[in-house]
Protein backbone atom coordinates (compact mmCIF):
# COMPACT_ATOMS: atom_id res chain seq x y z
CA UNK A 1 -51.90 34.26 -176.65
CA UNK A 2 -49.67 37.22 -177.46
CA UNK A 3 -45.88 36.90 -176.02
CA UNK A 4 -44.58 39.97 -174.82
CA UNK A 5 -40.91 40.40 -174.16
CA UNK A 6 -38.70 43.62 -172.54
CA UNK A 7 -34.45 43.98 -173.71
CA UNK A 8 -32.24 47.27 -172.77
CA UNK A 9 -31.82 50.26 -175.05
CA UNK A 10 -28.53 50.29 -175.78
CA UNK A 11 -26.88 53.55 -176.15
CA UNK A 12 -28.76 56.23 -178.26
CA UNK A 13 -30.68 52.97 -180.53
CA UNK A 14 -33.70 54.05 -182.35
CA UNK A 15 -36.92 51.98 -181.46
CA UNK A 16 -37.11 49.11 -183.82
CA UNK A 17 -39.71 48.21 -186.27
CA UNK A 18 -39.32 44.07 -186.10
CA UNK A 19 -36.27 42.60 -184.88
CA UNK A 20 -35.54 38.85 -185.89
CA UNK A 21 -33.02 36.66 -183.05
CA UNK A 22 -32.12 33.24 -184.18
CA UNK A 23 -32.35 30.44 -181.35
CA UNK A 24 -30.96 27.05 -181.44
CA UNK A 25 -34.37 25.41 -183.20
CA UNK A 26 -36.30 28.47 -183.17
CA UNK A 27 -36.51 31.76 -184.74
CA UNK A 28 -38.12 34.72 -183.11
CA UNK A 29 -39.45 37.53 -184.50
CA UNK A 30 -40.15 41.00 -182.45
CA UNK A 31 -42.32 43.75 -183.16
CA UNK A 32 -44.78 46.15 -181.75
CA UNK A 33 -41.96 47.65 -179.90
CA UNK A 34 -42.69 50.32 -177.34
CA UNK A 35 -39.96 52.53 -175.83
CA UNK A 36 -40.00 52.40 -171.43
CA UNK A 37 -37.65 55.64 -170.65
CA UNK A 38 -35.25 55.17 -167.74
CA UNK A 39 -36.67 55.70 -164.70
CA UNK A 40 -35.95 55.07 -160.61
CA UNK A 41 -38.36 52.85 -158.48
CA UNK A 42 -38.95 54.09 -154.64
CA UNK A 43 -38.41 50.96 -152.80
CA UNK A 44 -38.91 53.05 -149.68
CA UNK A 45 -35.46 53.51 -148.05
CA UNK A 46 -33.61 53.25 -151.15
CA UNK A 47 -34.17 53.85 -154.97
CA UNK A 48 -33.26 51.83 -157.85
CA UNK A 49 -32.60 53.29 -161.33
CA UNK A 50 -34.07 51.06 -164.00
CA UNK A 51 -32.44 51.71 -167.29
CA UNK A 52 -34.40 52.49 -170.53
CA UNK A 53 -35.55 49.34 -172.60
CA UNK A 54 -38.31 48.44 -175.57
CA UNK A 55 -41.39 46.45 -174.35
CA UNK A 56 -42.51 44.20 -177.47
CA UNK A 57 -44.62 41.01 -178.33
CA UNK A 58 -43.05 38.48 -180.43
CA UNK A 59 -43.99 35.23 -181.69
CA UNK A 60 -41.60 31.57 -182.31
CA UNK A 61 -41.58 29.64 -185.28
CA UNK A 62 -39.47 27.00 -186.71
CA UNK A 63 -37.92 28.75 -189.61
CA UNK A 64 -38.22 32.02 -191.52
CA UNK A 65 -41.04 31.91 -193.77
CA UNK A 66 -44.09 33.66 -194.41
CA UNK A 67 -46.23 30.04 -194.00
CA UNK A 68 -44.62 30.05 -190.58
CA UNK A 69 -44.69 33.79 -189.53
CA UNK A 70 -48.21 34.60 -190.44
CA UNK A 71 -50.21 31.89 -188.55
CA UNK A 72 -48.11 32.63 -185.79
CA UNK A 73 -48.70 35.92 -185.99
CA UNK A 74 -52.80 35.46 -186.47
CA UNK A 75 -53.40 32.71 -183.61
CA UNK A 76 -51.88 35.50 -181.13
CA UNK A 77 -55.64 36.61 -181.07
CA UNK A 78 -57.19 33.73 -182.71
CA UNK A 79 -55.76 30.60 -180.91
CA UNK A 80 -57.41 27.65 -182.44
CA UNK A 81 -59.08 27.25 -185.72
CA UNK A 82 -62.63 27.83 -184.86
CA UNK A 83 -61.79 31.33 -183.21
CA UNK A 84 -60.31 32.11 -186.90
CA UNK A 85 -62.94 30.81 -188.86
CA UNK A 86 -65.65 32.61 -186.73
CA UNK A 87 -63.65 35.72 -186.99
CA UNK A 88 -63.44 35.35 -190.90
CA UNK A 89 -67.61 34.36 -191.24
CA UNK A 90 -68.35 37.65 -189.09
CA UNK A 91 -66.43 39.43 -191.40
CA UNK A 92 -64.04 40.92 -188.21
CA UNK A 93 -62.31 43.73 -189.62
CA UNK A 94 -59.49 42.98 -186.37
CA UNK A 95 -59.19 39.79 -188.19
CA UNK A 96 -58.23 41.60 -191.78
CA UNK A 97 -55.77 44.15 -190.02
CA UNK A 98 -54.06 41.63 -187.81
CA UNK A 99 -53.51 39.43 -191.08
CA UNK A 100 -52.28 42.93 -192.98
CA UNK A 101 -49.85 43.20 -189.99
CA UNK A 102 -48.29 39.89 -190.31
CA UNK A 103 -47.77 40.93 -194.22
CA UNK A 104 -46.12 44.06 -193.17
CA UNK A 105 -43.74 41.97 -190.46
CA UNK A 106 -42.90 40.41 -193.34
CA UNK A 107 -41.90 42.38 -195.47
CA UNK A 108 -39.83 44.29 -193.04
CA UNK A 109 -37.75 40.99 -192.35
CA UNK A 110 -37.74 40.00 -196.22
């Protein structure tokens, strides 16, 4: 199950690539970020202005590793075991690029 989170833009900040925030026992690691530009909401008599923010999915592990990260990373689209091992006999080429994602995640946090 992917995670998907939303946080402000704050001032004139660039869209991040992966953003790491350390929790009390878990660590959680951001990426796929997508920008949302300010915008107002009609709430028929009145309007409220939303500010700009990043939309992004994210995963939780206990600690900073790559044996942590990637699996996480992987059962966002292949939950249990058996969806990854059918994905890897079909030969699933979603399956290769998610797992070349998690390496790049990596090594942007690395």
């Amino acid at each position: 199950m992917i995670m998907k989170g939303n946080r402000p833009k704050i001032n004139n900040e660039t869209l991040p690539d992966v953003e790491v925030k350390h929790h009390k026992h878990v660590v959680e690691v951001r990426y796929d970020f997508e920008e949302v530009p300010a915008h107002t909401i009609d709430m028929g008599d009145e309007q409220e202005d939303v500010p700009a923010s990043f939309n992004y999915e994210y995963v939780k592990i206990k600690s900073l590793t790559k044996e942590h990260l990637k699996p996480a990373i992987i059962k966002t689209k292949y939950p249990t075991y058996d969806d990854e091992i059918a994905a890897i006999n079909d030969g699933e080429q979603d399956y290769q690029d998610l797992r070349g994602k998690a390496d790049e995640i990596w090594n942007k946090i690395s």
